[in-house]
N, C-alpha and C. Protein backbone atom coordinates (compact mmCIF):
# COMPACT_ATOMS: atom_id res chain seq x y z
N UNK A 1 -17.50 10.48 -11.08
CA UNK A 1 -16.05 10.62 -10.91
C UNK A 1 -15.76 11.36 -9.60
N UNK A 2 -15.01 10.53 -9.05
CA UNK A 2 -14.52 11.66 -7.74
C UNK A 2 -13.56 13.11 -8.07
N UNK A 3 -13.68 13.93 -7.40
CA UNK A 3 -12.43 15.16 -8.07
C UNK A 3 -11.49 15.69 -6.79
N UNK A 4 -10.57 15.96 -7.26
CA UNK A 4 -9.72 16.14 -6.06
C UNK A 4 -8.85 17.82 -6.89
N UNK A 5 -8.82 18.51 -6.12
CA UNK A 5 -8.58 20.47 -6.56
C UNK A 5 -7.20 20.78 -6.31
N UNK A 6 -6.08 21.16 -7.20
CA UNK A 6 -5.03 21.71 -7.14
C UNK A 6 -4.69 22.75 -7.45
N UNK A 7 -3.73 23.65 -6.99
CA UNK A 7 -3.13 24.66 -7.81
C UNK A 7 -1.88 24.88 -8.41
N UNK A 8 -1.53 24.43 -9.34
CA UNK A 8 -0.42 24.43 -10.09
C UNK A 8 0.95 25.51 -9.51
N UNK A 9 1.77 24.45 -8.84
CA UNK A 9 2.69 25.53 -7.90
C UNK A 9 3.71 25.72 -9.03
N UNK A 10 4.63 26.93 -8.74
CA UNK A 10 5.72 27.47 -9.40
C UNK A 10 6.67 26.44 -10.20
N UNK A 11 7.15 25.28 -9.03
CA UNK A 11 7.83 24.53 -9.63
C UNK A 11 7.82 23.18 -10.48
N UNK A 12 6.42 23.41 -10.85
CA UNK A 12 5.22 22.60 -11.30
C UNK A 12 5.48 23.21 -13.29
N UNK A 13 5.79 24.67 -13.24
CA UNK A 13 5.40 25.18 -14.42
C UNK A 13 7.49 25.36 -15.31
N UNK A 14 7.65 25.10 -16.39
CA UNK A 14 8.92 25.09 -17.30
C UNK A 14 9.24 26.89 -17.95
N UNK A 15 10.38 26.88 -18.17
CA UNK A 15 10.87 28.11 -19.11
C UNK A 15 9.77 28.36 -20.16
N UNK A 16 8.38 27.95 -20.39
CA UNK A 16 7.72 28.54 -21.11
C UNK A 16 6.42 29.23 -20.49
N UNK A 17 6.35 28.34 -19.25
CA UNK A 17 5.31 28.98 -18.07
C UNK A 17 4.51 28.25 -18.02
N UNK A 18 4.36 26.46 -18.54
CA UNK A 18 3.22 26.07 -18.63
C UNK A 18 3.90 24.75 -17.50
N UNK A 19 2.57 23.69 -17.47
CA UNK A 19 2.97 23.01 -16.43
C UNK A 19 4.15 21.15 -17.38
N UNK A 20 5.05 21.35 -17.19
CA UNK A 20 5.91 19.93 -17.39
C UNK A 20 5.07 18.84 -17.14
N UNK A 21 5.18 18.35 -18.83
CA UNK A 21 4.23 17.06 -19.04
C UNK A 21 4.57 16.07 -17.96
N UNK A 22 5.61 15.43 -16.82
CA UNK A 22 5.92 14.94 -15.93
C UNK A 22 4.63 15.24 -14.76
N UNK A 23 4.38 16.65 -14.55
CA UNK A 23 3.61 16.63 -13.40
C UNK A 23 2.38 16.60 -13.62
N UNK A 24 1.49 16.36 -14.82
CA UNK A 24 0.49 15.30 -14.83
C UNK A 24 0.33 14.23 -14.82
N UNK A 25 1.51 13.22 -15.02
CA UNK A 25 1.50 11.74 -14.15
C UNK A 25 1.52 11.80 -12.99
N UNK A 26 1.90 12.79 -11.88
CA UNK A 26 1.47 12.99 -10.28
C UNK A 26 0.80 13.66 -10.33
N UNK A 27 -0.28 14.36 -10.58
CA UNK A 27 -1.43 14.55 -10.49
C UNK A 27 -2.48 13.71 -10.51
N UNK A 28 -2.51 13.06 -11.89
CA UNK A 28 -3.13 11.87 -11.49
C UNK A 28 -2.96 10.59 -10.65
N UNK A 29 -1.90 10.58 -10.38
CA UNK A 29 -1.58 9.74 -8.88
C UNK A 29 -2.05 10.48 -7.67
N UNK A 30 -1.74 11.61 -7.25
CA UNK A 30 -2.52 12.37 -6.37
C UNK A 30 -4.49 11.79 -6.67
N UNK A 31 -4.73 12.31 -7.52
CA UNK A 31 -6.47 11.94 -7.70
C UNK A 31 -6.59 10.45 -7.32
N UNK A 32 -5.42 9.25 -8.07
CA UNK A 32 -6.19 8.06 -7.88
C UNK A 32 -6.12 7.55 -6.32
N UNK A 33 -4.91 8.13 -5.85
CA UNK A 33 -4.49 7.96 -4.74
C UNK A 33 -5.41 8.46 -3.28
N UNK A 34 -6.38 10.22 -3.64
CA UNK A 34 -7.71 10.34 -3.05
C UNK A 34 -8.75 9.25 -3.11
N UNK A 35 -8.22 9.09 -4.30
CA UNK A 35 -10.16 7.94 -4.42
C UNK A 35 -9.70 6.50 -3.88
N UNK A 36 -8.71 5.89 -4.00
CA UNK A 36 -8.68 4.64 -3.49
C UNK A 36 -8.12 4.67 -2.57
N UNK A 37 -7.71 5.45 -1.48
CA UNK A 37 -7.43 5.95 -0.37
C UNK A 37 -8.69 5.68 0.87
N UNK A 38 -9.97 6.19 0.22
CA UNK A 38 -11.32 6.64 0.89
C UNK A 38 -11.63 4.89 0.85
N UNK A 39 -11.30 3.87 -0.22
CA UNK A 39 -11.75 2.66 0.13
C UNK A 39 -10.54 1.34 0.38
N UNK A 40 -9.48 2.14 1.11
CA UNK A 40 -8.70 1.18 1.50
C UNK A 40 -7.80 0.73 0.63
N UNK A 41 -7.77 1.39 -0.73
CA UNK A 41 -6.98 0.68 -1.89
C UNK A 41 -5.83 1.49 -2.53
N UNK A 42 -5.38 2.50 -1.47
CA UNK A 42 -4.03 3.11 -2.10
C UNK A 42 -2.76 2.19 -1.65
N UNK A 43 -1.72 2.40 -2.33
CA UNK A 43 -0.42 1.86 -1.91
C UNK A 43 -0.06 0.95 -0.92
N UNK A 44 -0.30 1.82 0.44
CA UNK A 44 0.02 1.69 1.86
C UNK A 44 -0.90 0.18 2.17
N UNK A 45 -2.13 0.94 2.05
CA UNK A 45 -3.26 -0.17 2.41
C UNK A 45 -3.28 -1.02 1.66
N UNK A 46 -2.99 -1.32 0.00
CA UNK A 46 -2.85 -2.87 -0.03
C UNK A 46 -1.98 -3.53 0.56
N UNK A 47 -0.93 -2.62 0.69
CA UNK A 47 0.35 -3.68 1.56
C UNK A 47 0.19 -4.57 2.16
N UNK A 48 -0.58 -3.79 3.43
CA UNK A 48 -1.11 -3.70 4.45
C UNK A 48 -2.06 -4.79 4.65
N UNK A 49 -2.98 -5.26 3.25
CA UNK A 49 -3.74 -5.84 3.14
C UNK A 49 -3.29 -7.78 2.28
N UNK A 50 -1.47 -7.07 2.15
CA UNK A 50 -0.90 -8.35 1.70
C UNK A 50 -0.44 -8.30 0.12
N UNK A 51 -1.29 -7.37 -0.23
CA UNK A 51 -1.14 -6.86 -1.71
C UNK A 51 -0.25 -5.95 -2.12
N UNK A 52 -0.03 -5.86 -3.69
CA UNK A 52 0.62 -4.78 -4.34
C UNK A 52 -0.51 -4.61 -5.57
N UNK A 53 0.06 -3.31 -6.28
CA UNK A 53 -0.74 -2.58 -7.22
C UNK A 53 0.37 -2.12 -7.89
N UNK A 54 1.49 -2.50 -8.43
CA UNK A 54 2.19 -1.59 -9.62
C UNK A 54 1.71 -1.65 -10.93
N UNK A 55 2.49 -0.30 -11.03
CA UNK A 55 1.35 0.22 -12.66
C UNK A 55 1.95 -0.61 -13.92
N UNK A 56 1.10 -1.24 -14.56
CA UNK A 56 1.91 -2.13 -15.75
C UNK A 56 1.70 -0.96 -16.65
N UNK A 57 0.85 -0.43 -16.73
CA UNK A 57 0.35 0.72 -18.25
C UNK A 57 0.13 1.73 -17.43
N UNK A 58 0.90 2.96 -18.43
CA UNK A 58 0.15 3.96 -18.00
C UNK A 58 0.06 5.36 -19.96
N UNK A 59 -1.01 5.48 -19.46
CA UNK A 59 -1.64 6.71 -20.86
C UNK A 59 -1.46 7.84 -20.56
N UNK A 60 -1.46 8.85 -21.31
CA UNK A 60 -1.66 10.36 -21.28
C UNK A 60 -1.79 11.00 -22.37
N UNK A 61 -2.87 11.90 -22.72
CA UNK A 61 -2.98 12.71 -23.92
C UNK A 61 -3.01 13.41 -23.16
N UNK A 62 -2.22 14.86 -23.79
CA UNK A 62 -2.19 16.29 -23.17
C UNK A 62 -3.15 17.41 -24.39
N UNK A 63 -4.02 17.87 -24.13
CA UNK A 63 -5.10 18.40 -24.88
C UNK A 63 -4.56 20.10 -24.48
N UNK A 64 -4.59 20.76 -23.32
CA UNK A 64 -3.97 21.90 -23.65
C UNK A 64 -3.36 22.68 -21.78
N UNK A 65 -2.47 23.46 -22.17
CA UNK A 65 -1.52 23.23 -21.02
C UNK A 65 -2.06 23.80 -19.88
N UNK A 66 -1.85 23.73 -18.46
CA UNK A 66 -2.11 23.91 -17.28
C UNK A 66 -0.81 25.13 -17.17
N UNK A 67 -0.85 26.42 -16.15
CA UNK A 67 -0.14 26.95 -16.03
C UNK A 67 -0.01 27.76 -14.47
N UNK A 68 0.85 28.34 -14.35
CA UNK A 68 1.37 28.65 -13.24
C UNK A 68 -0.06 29.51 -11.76
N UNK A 69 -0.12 28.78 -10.91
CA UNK A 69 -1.30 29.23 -10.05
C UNK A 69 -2.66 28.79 -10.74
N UNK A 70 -2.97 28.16 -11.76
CA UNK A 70 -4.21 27.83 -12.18
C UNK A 70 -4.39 26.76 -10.97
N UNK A 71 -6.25 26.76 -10.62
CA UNK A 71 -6.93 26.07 -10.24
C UNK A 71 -6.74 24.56 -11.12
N UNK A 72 -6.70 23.55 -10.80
CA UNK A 72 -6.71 22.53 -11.72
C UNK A 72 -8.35 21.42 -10.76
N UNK A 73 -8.87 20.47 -11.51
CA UNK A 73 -9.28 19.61 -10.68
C UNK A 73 -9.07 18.03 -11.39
N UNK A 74 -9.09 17.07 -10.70
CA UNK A 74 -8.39 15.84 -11.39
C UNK A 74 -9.58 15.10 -10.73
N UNK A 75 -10.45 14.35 -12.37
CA UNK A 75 -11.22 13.96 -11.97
C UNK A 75 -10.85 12.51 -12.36
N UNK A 76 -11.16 11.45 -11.42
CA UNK A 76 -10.83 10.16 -11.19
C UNK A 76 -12.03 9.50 -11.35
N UNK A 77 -12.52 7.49 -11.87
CA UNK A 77 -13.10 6.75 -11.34
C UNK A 77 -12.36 5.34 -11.62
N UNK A 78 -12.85 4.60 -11.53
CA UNK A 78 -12.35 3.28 -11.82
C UNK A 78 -13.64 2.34 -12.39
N UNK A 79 -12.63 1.72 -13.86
CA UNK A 79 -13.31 1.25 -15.04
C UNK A 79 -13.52 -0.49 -14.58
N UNK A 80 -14.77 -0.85 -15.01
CA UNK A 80 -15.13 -1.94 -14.32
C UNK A 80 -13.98 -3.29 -15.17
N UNK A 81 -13.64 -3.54 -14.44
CA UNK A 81 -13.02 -5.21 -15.08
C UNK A 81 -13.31 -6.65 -14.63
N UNK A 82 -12.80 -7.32 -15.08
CA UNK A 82 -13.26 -8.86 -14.37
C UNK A 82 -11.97 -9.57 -14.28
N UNK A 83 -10.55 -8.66 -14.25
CA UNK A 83 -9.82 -9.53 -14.08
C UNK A 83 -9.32 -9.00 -12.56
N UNK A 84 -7.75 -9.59 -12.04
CA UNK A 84 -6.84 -8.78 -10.71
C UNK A 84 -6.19 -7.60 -10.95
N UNK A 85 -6.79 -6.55 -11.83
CA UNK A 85 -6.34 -5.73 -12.52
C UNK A 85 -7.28 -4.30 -11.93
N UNK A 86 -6.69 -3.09 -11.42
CA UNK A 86 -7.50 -1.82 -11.03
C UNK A 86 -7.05 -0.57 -12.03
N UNK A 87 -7.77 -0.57 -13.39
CA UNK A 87 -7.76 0.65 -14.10
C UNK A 87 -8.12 1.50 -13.96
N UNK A 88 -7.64 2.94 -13.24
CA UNK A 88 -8.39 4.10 -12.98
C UNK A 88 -8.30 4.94 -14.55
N UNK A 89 -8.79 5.96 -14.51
CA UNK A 89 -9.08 6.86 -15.83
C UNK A 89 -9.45 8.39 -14.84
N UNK A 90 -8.87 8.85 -15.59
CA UNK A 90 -8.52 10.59 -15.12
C UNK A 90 -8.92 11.56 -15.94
N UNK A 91 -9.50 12.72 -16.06
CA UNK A 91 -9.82 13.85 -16.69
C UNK A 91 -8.95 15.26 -15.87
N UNK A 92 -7.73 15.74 -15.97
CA UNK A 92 -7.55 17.11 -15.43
C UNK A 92 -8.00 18.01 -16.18
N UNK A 93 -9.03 18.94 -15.70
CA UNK A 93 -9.32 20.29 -16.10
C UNK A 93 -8.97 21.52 -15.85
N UNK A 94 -9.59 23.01 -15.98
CA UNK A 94 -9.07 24.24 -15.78
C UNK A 94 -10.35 24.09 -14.72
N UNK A 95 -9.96 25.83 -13.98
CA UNK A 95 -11.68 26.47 -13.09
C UNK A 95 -12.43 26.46 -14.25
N UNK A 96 -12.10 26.69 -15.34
CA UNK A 96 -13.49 26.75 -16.51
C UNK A 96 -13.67 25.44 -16.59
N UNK A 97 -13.65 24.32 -16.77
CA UNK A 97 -14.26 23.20 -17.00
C UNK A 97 -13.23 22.30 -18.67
N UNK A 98 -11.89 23.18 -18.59
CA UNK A 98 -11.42 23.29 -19.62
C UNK A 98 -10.72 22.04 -19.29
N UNK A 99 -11.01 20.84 -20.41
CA UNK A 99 -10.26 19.65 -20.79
C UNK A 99 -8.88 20.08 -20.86
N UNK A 100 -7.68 19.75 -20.27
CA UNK A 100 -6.64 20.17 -20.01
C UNK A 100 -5.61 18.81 -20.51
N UNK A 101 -5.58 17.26 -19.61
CA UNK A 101 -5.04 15.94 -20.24
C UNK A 101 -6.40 14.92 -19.43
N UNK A 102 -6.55 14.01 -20.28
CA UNK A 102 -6.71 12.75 -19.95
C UNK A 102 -5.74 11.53 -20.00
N UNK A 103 -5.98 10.59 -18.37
CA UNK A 103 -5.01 9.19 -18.43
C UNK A 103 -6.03 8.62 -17.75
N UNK A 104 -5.28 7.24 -18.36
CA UNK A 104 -5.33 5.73 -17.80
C UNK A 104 -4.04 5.36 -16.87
N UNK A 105 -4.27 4.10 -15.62
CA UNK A 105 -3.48 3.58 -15.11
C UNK A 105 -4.20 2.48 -15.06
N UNK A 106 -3.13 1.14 -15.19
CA UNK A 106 -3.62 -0.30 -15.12
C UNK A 106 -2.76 -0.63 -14.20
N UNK A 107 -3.04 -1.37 -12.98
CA UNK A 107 -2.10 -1.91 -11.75
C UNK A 107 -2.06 -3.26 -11.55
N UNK A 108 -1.85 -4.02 -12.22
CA UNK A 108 -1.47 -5.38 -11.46
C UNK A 108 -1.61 -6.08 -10.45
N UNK A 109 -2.60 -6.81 -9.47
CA UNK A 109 -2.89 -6.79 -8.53
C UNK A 109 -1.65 -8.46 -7.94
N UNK A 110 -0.66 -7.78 -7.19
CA UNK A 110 0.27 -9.27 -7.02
C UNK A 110 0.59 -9.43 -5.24
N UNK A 111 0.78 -10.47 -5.45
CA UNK A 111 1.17 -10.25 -3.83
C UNK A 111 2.45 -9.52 -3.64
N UNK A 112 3.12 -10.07 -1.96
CA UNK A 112 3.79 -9.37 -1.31
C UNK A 112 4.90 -9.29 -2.10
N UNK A 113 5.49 -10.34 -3.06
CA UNK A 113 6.60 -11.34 -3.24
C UNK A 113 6.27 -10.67 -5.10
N UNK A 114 4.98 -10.22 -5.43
CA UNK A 114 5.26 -9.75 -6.57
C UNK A 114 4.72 -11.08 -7.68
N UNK A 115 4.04 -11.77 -7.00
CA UNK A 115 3.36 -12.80 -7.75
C UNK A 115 2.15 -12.36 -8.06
N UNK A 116 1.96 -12.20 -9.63
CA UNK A 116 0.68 -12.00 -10.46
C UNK A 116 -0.53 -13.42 -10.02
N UNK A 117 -1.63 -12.70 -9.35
CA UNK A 117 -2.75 -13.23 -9.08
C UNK A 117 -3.50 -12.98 -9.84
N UNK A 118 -4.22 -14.23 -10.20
CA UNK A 118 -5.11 -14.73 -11.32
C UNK A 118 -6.42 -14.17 -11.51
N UNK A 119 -7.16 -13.94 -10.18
CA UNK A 119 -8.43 -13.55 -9.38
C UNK A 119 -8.44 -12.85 -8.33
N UNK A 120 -9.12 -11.49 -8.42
CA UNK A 120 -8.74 -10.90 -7.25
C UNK A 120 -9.35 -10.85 -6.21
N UNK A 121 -8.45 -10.95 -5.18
CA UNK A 121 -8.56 -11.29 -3.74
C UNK A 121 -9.81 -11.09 -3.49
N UNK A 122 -10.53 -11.48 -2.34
CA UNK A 122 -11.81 -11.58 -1.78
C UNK A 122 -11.52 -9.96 -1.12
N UNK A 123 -10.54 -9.58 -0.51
CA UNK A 123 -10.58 -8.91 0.73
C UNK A 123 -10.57 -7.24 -0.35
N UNK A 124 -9.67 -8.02 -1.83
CA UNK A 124 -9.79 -6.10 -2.39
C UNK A 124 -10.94 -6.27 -3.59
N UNK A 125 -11.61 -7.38 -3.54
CA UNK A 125 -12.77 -7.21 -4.57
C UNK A 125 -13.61 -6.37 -3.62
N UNK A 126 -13.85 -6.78 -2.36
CA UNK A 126 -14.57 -6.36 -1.58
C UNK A 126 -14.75 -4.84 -1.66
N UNK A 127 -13.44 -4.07 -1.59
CA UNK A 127 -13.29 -2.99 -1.69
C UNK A 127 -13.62 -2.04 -2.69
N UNK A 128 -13.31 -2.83 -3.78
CA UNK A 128 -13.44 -2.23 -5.03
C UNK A 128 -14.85 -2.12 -5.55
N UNK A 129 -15.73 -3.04 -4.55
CA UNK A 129 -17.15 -3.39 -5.26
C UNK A 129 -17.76 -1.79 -4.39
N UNK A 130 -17.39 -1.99 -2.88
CA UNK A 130 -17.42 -0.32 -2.16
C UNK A 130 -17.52 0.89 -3.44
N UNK A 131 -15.57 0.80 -3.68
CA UNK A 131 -15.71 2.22 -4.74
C UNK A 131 -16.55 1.85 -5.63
N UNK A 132 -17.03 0.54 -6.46
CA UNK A 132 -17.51 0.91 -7.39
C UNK A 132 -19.20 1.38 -7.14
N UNK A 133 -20.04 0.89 -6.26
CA UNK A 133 -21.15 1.73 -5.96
C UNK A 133 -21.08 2.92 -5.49
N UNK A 134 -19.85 3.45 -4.96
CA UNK A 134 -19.94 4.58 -4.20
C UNK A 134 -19.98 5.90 -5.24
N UNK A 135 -19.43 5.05 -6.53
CA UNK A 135 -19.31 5.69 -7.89
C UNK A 135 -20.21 6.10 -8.66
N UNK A 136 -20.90 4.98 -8.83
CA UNK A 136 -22.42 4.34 -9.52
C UNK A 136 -22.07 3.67 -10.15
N UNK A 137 -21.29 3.05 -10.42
CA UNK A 137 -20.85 2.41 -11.88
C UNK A 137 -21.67 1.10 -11.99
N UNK A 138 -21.71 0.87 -13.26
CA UNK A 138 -22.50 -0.15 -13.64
C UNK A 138 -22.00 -1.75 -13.46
């Protein structure tokens, strides 16, 4: 899993002091956005590449809360598929190693115009085959 290190800023944390279930869906966009960033496959760069990636699904279990100035780290990889589809999976923890939430994101791989492609592209399999050794994944 790649990990990418935060610290839970002020306006990050609610009237009880812990962090608003909202800013672990950008967190883990922050993480997936490091890792498929490094192989050409965030936002910008599929554009770029002719593609889109919007999220059809997205998960979250919150296991126990993140709070104000904590160290966090958001650990990312991406789950192997065989369709035009890029599911990342997320673990945020504490500095202790403390299970904090786990998510899923499923993205849709469509063109410019927002047309669902059947098979994915030569140019972002390519990429994805990158992250996925760079990973180990099987």
């Amino acid at each position: 899993m790649h990990t990418t290190s935060l610290i839970v800023r002020f306006n990050e944390v609610d009237s009880y002091n812990i962090a608003w279930h909202g800013h672990y869906v950008a967190w883990m966009e922050v993480g997936r956005n490091d890792l498929a960033g490094r192989f050409d496959l965030d936002a910008q760069q599929l554009s770029e590449a002719g593609y889109l990636g919007p999220v059809v699904s997205l998960e979250v279990k919150y296991l126990s809360p993140a709070r104000f100035k904590d160290q966090i780290s958001i650990f990312t990889t991406l789950e192997p598929n065989e369709t035009a589809v890029l599911v990342f999976r997320n673990e945020i923890r504490d500095s202790g190693g403390r299970l904090l939430a786990t998510g899923r994101t499923t993205h849709a791989i469509t063109d410019l115009h927002g047309v669902l492609q059947l098979r994915m592209p030569p140019v972002i399999a390519g990429r994805v085959q990158q992250m996925t050794e760079w990973l180990e994944l099987p």
